[in-house]
Protein backbone atom coordinates (compact mmCIF):
# COMPACT_ATOMS: atom_id res chain seq x y z
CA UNK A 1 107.70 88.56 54.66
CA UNK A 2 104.00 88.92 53.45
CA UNK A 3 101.20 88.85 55.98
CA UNK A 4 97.21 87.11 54.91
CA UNK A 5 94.20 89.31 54.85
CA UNK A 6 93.56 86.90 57.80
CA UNK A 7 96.17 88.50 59.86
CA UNK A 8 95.76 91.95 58.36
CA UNK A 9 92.10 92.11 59.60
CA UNK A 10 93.53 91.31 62.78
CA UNK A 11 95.81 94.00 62.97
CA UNK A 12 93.76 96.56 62.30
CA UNK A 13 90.98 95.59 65.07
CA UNK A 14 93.72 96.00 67.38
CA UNK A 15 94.47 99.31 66.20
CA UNK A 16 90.72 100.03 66.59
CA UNK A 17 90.57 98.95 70.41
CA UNK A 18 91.38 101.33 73.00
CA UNK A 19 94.79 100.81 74.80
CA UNK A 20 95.58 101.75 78.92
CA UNK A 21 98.55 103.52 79.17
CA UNK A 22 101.62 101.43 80.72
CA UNK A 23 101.35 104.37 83.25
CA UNK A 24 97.64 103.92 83.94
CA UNK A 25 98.08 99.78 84.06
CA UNK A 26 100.61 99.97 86.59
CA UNK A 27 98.97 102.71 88.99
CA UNK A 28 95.52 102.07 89.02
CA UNK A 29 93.34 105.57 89.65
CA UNK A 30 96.87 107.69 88.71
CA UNK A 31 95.45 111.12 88.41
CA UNK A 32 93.26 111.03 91.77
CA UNK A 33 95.50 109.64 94.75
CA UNK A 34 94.05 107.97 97.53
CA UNK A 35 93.66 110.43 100.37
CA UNK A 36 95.91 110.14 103.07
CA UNK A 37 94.42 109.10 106.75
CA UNK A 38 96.13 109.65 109.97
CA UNK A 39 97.30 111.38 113.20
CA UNK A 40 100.28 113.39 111.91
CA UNK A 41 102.72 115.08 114.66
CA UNK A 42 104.87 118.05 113.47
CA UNK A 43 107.65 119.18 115.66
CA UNK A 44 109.79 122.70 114.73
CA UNK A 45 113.16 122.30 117.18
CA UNK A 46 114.45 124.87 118.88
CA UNK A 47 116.34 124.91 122.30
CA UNK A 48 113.95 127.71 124.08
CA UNK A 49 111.26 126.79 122.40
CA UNK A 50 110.27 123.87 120.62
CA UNK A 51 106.70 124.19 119.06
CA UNK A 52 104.70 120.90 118.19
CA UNK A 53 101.50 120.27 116.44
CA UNK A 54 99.24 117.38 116.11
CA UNK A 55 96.76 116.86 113.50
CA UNK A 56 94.25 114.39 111.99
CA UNK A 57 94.16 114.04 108.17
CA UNK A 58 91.28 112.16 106.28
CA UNK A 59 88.47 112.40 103.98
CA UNK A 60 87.25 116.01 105.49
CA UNK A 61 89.40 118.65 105.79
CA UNK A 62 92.21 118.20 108.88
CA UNK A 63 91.86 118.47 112.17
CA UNK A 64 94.07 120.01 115.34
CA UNK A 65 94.44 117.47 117.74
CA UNK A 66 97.18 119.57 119.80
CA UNK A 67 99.42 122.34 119.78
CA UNK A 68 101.61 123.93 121.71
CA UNK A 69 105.90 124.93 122.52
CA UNK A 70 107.92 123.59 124.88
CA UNK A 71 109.68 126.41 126.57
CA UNK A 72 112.56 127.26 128.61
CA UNK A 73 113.37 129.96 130.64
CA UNK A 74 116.92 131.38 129.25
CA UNK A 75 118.60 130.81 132.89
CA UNK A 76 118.30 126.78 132.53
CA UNK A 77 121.29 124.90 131.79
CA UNK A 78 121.19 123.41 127.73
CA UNK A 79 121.21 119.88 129.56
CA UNK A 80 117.98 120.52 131.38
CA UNK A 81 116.83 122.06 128.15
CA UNK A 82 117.19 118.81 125.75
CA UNK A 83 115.99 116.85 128.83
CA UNK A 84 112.34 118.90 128.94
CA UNK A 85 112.51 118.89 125.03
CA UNK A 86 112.74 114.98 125.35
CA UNK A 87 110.26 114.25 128.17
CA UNK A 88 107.07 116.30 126.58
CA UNK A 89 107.71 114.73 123.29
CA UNK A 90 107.66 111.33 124.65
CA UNK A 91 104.84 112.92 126.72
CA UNK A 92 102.78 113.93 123.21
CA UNK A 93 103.64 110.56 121.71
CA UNK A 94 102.25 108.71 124.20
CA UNK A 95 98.75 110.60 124.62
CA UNK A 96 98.33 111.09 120.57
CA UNK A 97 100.03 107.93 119.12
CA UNK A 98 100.94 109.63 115.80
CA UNK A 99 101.49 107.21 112.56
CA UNK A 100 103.73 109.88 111.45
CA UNK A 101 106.14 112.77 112.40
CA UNK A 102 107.48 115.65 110.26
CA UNK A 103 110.49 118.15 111.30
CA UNK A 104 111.66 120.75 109.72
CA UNK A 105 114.81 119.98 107.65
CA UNK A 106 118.52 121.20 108.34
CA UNK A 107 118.88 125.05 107.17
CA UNK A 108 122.12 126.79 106.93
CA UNK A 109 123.12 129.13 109.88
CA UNK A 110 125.81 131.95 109.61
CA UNK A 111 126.20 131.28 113.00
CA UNK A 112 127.61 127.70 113.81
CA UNK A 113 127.34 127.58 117.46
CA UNK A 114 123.61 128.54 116.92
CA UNK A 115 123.66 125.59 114.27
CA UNK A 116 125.07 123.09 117.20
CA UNK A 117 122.34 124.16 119.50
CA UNK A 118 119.64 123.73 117.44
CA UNK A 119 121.09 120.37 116.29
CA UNK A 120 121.15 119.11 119.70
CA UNK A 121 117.54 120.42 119.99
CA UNK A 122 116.65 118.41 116.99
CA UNK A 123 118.05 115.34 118.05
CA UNK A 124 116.53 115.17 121.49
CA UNK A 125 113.28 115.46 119.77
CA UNK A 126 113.92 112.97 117.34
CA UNK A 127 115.36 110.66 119.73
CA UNK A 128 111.91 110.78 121.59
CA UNK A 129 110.20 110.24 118.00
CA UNK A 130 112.69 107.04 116.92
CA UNK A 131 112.40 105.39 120.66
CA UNK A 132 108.42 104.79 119.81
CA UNK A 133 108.85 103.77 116.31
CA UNK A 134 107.37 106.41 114.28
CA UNK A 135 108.26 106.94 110.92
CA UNK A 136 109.76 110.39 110.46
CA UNK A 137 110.09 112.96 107.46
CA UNK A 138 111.97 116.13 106.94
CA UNK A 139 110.36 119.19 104.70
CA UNK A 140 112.57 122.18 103.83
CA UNK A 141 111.41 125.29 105.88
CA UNK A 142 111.08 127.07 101.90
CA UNK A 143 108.98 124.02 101.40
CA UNK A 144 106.89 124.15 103.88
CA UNK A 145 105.86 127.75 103.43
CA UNK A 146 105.32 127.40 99.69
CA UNK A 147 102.70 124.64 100.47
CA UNK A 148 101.34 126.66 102.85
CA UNK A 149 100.90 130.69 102.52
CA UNK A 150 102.42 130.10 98.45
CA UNK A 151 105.51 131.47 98.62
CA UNK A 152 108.88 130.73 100.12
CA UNK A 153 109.31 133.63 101.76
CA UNK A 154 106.81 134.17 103.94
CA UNK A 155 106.83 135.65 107.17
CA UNK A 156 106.13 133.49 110.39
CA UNK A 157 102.74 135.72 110.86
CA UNK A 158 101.65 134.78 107.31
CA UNK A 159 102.25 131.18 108.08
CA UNK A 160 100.02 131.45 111.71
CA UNK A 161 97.34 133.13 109.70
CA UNK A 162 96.76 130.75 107.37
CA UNK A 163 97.55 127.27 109.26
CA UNK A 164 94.12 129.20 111.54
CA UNK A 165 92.59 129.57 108.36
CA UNK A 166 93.28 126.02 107.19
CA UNK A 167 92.28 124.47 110.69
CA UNK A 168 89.45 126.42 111.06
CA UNK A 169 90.73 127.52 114.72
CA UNK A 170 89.21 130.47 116.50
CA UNK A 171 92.80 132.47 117.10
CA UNK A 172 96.24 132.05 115.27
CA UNK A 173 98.62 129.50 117.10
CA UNK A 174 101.98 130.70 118.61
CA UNK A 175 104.73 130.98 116.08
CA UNK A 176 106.42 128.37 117.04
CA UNK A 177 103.35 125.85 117.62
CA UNK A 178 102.07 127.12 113.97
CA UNK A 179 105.37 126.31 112.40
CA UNK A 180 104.63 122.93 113.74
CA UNK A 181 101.03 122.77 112.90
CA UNK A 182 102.11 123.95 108.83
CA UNK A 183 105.42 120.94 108.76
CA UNK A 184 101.93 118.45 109.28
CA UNK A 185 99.72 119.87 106.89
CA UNK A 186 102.60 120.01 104.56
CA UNK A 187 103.05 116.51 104.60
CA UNK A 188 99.38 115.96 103.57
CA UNK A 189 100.06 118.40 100.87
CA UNK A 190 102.67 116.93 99.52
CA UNK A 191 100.51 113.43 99.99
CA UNK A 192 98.28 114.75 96.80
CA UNK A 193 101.22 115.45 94.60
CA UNK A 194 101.62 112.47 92.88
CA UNK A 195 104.87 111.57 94.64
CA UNK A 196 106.69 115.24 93.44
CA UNK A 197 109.03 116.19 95.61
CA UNK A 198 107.85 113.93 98.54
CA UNK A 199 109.18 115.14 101.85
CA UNK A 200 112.67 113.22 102.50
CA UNK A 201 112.18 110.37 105.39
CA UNK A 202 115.04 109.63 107.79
């Protein structure tokens, strides 16, 4: 089928005009993501000592709200245990009202009645989070430290040192609190990533 010089002309003004990608018509400013605002809570589960962190994320770098671990003495019962585990997060909900929580996710333990107990320390937490309507994300412990220190493997000092380094803070939290403080600022990390291996939400 022949075309007129009318239509050729046409053609090749198109060709001339510069085209936006599908990708950059359907998400406007792809390339330089919005920055993520918001009070953040990070909770690392553990029956003895469950550490939590609280943080504010916005246009300047984040800040600590609160910190801290929920301990228990080793003589308490594993009832009273999940109870105080349930009651202070409630308690940190209530006093921080956090858009968002983070935990760490499931790992495999060689031990499985270690794997119960920290499941049941997981789920009283949670249970406190899902009661006040708070969305809630999961980051692999691996993950977490690689958005952190920069490598998987690093040690729970490494991870304290530079969660005070990131915060600005005037002494590294407690290991457990820190662990908690670093599941937060992970999820802002992972915020700037373009959607890459988002943390999982359940």
């Amino acid at each position: 089928m022949g075309i007129s010089l009318q239509h050729f002309e046409q053609m090749k003004a198109r060709l001339k005009t510069p085209r936006r990608s599908a990708v950059a018509s359907a998400s406007p400013g792809f390339g330089k993501p919005a920055p993520w605002h918001g009070v953040i809570l990070g909770i690392d589960p553990s029956l003895r000592g469950t550490g939590f962190g609280v943080i504010r994320a916005g246009k300047a770098e984040p800040q600590m709200l609160a910190c801290g671990t929920i301990t228990c003495p080793p003589h308490w019962e594993k009832s009273r245990c999940l109870a105080k585990i349930l009651q202070t997060c409630r308690e940190v909900l209530k006093a921080h009202q956090p858009e968002t929580c983070v935990v760490e996710g499931l790992f495999y333990a060689q031990n499985l009645k270690t794997a119960i107990i920290m499941g049941e320390a997981r789920g009283a937490a949670l249970a406190a989070v899902a009661e006040s309507g708070v969305d809630i994300y999961e980051i692999a412990p691996r993950k977490v430290k690689q958005a952190i220190v920069g490598h998987g493997g690093a040690q729970k000092l490494a991870v304290a040192k530079m969660v005070q380094r990131i915060l600005r803070l005037a002494e590294p939290p407690g290991p457990d609190a820190a662990d908690a403080l670093a599941l937060a600022l992970a999820h802002v990390h992972s915020q700037g990533r373009f959607g890459l291996n988002a943390p999982k939400k359940i």
